[in-house]
ModelCIF file with pLDDT and N, C-alpha, C, O atoms, coordinates in Angstrom:
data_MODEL
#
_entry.id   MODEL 
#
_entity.id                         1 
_entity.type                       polymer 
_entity.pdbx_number_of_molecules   1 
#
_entity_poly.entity_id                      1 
_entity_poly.type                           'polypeptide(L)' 
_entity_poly.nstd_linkage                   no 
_entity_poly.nstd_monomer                   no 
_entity_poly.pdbx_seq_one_letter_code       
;(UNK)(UNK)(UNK)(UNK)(UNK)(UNK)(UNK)(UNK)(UNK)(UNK)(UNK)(UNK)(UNK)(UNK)(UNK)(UNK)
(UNK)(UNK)(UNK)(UNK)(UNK)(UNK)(UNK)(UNK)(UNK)(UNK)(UNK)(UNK)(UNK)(UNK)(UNK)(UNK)
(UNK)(UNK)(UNK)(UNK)(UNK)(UNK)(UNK)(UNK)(UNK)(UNK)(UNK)(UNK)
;
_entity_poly.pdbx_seq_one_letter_code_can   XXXXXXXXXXXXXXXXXXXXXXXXXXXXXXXXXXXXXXXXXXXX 
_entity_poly.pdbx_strand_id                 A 
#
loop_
_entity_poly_seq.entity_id 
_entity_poly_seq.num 
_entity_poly_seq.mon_id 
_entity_poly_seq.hetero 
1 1  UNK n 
1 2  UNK n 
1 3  UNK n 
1 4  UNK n 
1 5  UNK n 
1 6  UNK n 
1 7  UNK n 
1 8  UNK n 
1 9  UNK n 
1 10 UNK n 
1 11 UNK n 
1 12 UNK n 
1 13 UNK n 
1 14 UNK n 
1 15 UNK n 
1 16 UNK n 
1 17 UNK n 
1 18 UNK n 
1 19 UNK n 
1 20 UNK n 
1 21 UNK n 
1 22 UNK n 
1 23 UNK n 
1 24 UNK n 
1 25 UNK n 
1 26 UNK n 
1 27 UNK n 
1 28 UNK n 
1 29 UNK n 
1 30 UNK n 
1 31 UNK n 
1 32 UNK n 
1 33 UNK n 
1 34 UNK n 
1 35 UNK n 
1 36 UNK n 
1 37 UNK n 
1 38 UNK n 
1 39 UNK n 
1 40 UNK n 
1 41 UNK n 
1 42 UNK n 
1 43 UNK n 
1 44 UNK n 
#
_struct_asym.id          A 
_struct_asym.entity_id   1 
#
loop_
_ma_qa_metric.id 
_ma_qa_metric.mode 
_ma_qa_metric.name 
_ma_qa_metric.software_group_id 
_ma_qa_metric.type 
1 global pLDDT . pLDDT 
2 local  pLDDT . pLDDT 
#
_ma_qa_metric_global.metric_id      1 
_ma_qa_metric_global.metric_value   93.25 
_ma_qa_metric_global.model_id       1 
_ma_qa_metric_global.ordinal_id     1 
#
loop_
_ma_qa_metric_local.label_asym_id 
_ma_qa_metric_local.label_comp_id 
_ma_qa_metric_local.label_seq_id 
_ma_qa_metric_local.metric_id 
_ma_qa_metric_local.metric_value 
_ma_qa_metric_local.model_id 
_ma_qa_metric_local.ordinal_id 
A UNK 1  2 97.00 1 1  
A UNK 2  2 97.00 1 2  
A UNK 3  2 97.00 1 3  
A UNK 4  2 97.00 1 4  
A UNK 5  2 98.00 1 5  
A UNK 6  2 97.00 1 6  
A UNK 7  2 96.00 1 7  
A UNK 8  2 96.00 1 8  
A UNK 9  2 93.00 1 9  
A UNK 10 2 93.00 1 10 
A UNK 11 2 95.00 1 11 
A UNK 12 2 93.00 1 12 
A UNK 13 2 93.00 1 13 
A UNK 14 2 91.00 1 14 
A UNK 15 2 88.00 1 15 
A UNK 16 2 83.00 1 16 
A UNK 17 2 83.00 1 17 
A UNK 18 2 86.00 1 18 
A UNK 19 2 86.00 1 19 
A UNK 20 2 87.00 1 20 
A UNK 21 2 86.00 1 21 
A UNK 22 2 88.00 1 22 
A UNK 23 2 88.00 1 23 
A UNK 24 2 89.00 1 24 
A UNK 25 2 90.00 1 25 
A UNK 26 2 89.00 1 26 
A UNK 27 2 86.00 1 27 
A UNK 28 2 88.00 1 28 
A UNK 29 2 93.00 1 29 
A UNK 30 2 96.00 1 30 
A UNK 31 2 96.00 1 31 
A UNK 32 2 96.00 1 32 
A UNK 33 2 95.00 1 33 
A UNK 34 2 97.00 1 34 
A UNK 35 2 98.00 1 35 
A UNK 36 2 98.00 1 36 
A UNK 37 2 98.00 1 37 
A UNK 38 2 98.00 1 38 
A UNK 39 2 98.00 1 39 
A UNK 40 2 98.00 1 40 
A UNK 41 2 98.00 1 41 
A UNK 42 2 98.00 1 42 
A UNK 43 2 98.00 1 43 
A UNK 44 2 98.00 1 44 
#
loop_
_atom_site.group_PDB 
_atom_site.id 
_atom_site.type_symbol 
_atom_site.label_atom_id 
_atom_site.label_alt_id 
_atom_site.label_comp_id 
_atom_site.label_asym_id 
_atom_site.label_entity_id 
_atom_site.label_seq_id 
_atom_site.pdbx_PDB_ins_code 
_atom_site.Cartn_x 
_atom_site.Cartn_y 
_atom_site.Cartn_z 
_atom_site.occupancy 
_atom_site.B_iso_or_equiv 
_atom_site.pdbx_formal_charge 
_atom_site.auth_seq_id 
_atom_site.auth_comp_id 
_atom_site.auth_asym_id 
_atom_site.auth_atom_id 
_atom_site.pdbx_PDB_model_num 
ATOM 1   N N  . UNK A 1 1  ? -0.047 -11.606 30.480 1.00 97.00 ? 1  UNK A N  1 
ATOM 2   C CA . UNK A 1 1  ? -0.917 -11.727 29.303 1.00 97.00 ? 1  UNK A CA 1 
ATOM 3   C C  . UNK A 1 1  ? -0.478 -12.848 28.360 1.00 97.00 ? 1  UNK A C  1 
ATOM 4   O O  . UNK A 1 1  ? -1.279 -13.285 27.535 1.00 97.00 ? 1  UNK A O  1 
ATOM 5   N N  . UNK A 1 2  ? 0.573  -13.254 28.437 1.00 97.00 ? 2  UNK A N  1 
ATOM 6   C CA . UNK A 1 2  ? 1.247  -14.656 27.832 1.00 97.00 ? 2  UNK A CA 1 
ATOM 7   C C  . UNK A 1 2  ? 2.092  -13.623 26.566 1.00 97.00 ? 2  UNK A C  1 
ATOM 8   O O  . UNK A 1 2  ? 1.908  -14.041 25.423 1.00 97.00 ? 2  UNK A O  1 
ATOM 9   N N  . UNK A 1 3  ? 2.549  -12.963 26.625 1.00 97.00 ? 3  UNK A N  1 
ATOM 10  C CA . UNK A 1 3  ? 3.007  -11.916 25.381 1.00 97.00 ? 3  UNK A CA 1 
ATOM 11  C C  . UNK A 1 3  ? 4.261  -12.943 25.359 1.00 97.00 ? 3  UNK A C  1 
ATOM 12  O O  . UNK A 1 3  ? 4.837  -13.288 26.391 1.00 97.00 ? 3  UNK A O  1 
ATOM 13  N N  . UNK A 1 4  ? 4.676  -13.464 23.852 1.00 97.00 ? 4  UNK A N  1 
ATOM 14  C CA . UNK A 1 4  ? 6.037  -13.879 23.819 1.00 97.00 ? 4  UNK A CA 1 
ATOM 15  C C  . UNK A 1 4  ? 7.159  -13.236 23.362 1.00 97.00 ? 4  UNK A C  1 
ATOM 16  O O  . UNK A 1 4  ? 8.350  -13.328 23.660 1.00 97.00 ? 4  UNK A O  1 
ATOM 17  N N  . UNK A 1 5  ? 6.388  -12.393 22.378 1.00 98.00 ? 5  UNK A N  1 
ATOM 18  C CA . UNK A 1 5  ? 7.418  -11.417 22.154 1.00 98.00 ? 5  UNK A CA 1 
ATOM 19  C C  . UNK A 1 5  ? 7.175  -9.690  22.149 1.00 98.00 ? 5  UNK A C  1 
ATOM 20  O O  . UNK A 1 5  ? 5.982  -9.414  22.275 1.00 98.00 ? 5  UNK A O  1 
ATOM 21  N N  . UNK A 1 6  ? 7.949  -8.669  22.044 1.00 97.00 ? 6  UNK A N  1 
ATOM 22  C CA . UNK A 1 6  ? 7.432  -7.536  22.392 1.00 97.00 ? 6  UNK A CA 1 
ATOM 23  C C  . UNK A 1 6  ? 7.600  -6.976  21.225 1.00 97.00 ? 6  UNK A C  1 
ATOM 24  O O  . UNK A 1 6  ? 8.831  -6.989  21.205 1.00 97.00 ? 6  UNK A O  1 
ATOM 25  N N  . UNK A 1 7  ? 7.198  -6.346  19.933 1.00 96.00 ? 7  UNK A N  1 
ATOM 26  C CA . UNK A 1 7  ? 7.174  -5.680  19.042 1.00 96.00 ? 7  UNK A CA 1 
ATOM 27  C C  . UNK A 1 7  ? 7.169  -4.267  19.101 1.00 96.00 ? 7  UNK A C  1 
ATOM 28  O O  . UNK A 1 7  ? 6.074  -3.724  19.250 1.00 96.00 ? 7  UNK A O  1 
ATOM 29  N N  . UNK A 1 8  ? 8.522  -3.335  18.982 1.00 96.00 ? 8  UNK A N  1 
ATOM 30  C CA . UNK A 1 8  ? 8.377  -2.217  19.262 1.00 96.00 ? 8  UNK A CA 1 
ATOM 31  C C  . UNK A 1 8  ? 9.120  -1.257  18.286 1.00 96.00 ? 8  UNK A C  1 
ATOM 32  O O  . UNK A 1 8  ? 10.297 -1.398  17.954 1.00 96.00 ? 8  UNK A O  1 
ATOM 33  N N  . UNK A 1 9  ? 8.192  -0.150  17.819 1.00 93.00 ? 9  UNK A N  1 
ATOM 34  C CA . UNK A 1 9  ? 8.675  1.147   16.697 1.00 93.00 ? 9  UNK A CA 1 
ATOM 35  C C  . UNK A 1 9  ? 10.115 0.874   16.825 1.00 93.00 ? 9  UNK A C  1 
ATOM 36  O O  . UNK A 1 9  ? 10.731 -0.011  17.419 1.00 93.00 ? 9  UNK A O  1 
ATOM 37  N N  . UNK A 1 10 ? 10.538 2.018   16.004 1.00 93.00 ? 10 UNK A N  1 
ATOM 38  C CA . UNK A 1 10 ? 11.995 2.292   16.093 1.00 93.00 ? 10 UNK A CA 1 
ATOM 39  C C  . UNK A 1 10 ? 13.045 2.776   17.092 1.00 93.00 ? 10 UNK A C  1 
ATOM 40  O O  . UNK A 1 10 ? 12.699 3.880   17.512 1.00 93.00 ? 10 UNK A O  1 
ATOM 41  N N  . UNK A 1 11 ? 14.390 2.301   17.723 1.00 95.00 ? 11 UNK A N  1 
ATOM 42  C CA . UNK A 1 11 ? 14.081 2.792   19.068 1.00 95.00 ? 11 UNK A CA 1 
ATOM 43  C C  . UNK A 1 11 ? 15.646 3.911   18.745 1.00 95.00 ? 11 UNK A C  1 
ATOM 44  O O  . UNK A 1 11 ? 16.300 4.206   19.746 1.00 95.00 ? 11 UNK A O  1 
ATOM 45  N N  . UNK A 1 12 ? 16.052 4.365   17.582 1.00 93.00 ? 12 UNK A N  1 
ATOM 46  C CA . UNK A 1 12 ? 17.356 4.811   16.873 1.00 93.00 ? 12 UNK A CA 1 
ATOM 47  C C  . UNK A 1 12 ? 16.784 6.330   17.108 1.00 93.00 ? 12 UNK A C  1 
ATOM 48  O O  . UNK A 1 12 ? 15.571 6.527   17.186 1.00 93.00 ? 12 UNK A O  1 
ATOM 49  N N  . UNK A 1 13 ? 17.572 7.200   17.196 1.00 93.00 ? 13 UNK A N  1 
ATOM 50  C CA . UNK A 1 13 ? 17.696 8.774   17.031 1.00 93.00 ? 13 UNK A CA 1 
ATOM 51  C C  . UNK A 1 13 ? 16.667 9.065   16.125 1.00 93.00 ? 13 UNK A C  1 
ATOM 52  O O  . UNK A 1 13 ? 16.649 8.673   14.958 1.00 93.00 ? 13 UNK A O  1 
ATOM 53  N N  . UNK A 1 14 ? 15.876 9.701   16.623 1.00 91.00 ? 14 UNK A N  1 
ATOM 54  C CA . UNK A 1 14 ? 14.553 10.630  15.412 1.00 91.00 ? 14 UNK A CA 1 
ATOM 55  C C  . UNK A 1 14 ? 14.785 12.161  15.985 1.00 91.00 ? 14 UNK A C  1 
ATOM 56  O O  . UNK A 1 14 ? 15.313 12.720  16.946 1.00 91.00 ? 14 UNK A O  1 
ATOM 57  N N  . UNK A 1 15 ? 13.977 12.515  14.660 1.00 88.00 ? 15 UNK A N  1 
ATOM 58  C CA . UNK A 1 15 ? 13.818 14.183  14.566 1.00 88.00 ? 15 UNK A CA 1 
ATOM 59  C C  . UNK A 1 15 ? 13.430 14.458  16.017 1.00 88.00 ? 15 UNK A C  1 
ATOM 60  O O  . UNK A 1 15 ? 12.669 13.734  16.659 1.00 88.00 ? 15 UNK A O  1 
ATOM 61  N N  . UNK A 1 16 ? 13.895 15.334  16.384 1.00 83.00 ? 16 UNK A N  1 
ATOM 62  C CA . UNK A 1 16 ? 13.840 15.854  17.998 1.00 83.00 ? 16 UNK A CA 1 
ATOM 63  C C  . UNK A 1 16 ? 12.220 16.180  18.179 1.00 83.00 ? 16 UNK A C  1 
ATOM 64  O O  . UNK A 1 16 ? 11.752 15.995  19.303 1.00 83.00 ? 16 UNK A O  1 
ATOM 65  N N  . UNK A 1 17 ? 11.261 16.703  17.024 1.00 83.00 ? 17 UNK A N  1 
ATOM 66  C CA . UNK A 1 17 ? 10.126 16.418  17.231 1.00 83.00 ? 17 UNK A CA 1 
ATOM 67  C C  . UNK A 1 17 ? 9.203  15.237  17.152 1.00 83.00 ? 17 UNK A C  1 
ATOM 68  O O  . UNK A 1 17 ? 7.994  15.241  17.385 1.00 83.00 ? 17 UNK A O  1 
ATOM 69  N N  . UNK A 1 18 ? 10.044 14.108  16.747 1.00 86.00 ? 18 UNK A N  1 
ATOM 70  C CA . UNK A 1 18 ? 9.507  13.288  16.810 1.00 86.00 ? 18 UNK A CA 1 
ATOM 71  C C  . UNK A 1 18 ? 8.377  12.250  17.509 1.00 86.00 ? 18 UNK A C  1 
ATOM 72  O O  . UNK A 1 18 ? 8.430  11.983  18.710 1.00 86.00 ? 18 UNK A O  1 
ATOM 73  N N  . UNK A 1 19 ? 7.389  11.718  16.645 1.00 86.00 ? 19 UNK A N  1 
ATOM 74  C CA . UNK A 1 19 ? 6.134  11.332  17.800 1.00 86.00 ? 19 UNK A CA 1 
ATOM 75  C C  . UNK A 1 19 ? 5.862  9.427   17.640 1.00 86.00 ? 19 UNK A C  1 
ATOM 76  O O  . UNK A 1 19 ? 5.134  8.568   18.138 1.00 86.00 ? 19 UNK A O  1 
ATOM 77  N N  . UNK A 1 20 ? 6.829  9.513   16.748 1.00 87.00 ? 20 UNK A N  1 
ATOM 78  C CA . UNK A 1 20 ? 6.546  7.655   16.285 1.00 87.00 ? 20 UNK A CA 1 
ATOM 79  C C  . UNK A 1 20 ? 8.124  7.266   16.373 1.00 87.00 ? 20 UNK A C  1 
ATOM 80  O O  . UNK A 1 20 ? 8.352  6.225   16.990 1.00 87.00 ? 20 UNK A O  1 
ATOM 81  N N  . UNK A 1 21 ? 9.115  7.884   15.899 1.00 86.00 ? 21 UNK A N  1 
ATOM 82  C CA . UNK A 1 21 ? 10.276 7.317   15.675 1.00 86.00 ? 21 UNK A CA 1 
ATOM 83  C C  . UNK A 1 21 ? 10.267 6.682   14.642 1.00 86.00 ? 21 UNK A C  1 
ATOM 84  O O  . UNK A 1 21 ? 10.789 5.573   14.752 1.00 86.00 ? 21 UNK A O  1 
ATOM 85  N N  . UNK A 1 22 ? 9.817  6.976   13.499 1.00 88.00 ? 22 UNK A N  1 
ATOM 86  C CA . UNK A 1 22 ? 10.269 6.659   11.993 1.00 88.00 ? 22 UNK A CA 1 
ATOM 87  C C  . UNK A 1 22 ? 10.581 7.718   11.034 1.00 88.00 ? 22 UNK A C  1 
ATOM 88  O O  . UNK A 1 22 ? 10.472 7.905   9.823  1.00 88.00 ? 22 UNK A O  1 
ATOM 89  N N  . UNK A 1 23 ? 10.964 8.267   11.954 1.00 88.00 ? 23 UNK A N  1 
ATOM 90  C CA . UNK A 1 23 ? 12.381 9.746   10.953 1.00 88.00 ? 23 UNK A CA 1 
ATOM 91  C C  . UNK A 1 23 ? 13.129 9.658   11.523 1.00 88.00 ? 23 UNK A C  1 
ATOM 92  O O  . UNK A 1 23 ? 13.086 10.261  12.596 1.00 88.00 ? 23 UNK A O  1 
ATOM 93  N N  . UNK A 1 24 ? 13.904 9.130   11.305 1.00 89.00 ? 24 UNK A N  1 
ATOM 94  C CA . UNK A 1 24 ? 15.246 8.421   12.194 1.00 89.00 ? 24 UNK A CA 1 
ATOM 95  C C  . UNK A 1 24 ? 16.483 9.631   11.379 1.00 89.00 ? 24 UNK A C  1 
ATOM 96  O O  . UNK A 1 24 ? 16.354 10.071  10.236 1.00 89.00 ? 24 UNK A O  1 
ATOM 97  N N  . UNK A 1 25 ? 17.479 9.917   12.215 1.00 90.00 ? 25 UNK A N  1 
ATOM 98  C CA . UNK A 1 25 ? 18.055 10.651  12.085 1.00 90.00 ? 25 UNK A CA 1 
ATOM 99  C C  . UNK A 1 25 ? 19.508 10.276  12.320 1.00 90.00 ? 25 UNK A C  1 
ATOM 100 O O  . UNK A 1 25 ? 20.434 10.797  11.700 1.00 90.00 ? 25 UNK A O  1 
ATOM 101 N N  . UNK A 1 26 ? 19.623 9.536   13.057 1.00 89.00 ? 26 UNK A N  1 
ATOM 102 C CA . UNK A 1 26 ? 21.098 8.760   13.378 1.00 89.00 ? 26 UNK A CA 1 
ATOM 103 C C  . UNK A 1 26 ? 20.629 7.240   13.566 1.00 89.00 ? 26 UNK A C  1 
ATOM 104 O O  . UNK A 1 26 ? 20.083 6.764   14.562 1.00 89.00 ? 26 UNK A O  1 
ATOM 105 N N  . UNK A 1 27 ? 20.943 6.640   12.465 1.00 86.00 ? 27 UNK A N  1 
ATOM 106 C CA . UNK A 1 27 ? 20.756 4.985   12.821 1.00 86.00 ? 27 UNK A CA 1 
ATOM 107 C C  . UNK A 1 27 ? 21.663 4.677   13.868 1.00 86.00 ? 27 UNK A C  1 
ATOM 108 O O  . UNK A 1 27 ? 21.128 3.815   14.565 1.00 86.00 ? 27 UNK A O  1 
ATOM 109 N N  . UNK A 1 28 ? 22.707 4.955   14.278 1.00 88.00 ? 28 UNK A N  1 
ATOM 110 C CA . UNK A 1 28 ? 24.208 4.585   15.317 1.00 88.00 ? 28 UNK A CA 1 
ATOM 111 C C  . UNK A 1 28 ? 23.605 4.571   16.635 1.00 88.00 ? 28 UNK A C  1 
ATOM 112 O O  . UNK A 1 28 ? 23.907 3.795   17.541 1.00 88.00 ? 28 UNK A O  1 
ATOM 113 N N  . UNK A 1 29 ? 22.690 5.528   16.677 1.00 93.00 ? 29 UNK A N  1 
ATOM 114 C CA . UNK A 1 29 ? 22.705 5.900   18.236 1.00 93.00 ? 29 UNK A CA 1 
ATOM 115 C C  . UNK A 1 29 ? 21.331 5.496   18.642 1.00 93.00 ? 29 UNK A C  1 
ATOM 116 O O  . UNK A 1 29 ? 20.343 5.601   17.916 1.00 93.00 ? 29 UNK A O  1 
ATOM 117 N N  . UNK A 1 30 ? 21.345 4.831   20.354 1.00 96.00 ? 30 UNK A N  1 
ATOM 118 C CA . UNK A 1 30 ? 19.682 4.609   20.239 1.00 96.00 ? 30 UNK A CA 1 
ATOM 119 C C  . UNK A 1 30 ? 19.184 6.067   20.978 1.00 96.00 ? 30 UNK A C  1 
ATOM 120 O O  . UNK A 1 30 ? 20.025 6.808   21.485 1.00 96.00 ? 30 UNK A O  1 
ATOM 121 N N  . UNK A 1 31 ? 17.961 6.348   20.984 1.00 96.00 ? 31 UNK A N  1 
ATOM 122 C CA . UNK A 1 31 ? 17.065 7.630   21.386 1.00 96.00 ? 31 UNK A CA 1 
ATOM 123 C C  . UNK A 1 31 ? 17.585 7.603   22.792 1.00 96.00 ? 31 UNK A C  1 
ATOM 124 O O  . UNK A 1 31 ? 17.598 6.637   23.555 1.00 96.00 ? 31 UNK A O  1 
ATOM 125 N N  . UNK A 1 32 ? 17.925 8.575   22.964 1.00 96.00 ? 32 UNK A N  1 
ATOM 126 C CA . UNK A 1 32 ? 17.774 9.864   24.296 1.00 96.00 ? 32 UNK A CA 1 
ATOM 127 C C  . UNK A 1 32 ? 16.984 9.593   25.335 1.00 96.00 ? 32 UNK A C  1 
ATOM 128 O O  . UNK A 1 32 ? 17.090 9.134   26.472 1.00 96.00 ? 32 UNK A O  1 
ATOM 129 N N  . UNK A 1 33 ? 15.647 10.266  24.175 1.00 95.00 ? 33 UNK A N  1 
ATOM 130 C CA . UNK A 1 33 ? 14.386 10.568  24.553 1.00 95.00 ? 33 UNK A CA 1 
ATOM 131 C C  . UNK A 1 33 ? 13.678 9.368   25.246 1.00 95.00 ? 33 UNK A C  1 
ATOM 132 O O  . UNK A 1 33 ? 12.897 9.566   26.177 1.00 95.00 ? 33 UNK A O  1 
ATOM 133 N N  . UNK A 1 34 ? 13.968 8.081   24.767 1.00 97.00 ? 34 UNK A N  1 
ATOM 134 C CA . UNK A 1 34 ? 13.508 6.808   24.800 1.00 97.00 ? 34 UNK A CA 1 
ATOM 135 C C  . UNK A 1 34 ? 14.380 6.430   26.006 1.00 97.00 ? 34 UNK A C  1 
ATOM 136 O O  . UNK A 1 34 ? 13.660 5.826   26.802 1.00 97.00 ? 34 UNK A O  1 
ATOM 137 N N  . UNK A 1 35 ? 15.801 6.552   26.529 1.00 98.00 ? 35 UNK A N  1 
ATOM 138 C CA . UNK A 1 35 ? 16.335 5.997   27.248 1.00 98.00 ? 35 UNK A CA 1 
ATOM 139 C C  . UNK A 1 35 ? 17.474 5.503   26.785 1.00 98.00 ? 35 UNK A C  1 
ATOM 140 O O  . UNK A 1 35 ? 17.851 4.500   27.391 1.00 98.00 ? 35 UNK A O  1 
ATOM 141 N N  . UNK A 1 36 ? 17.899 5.732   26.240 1.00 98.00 ? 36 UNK A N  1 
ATOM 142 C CA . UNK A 1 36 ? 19.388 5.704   25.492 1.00 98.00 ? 36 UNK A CA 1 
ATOM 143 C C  . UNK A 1 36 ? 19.872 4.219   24.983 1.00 98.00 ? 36 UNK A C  1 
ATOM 144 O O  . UNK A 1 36 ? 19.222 3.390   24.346 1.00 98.00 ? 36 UNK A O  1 
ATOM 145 N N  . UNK A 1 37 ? 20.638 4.179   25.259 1.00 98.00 ? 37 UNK A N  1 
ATOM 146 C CA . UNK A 1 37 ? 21.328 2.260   24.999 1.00 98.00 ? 37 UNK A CA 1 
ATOM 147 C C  . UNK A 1 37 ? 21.283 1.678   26.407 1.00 98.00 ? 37 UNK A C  1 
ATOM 148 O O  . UNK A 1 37 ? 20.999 0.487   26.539 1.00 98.00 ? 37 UNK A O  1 
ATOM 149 N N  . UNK A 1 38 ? 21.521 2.368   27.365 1.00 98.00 ? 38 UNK A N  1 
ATOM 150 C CA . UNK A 1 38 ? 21.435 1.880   28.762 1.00 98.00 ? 38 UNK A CA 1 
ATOM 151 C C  . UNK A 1 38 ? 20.075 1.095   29.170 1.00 98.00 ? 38 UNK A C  1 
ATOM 152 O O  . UNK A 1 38 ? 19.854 0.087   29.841 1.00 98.00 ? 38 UNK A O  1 
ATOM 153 N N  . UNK A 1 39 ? 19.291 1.985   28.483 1.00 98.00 ? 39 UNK A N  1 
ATOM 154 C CA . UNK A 1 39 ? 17.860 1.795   28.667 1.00 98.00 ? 39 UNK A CA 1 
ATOM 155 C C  . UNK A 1 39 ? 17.198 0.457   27.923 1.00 98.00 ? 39 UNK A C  1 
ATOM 156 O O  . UNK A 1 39 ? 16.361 -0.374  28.274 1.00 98.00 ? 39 UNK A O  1 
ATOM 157 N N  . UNK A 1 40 ? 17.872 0.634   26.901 1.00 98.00 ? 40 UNK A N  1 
ATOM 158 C CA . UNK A 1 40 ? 16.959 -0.502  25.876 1.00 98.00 ? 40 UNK A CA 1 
ATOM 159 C C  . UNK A 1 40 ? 17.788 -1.839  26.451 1.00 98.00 ? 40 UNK A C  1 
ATOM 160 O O  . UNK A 1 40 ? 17.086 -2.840  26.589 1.00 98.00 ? 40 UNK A O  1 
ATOM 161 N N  . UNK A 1 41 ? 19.077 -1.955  26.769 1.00 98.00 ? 41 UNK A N  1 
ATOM 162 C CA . UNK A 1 41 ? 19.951 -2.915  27.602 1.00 98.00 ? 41 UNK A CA 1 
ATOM 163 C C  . UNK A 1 41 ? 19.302 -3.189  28.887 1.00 98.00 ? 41 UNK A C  1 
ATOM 164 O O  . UNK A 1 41 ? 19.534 -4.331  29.284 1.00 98.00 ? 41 UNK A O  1 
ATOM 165 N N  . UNK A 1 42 ? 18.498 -2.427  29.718 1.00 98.00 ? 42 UNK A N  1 
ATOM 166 C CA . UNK A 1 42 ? 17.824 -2.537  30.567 1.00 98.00 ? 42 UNK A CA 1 
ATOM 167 C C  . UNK A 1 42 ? 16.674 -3.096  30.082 1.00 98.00 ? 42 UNK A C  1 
ATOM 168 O O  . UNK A 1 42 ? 16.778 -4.315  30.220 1.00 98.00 ? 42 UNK A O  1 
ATOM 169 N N  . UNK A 1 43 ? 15.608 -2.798  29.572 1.00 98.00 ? 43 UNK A N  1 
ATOM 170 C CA . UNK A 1 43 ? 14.474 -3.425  28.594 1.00 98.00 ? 43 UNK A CA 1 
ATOM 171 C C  . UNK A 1 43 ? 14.972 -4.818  28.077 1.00 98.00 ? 43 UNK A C  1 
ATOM 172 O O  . UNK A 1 43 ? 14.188 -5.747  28.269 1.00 98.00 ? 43 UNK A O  1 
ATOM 173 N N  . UNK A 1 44 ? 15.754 -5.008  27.662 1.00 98.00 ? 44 UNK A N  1 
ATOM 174 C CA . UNK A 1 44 ? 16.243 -6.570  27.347 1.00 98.00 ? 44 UNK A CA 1 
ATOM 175 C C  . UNK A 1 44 ? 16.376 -7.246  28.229 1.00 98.00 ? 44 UNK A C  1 
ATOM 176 O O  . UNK A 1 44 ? 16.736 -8.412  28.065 1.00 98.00 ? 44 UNK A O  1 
#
C-alpha cells in the first residue's frame, strides 16, 4: 500500500480488561496480551 510508517495505540501493560490500551498500568513492561517485548522486537 506504500505505508511508510506504521502508527500504533499504546503497546505498554493496560488494565487486563483492556480494549484500546490507553489505561496503561505498567509503563516498564510491554503487553502480554499484545505479544510481549519479544513480539514488538519481532514487529520491528
Amino acid at each position: 500500500l506504500g505505508i511508510s510508517h506504521l502508527y500504533a495505540s499504546p503497546v505498554w501493560t493496560a488494565s487486563p480488561e483492556s480494549t484500546h490500551g490507553y489505561d496503561v498500568v505498567d509503563p516498564g513492561t510491554v503487553s502480554e496480551t499484545l505479544g510481549g517485548e519479544a513480539g514488538l522486537r519481532q514487529l520491528r
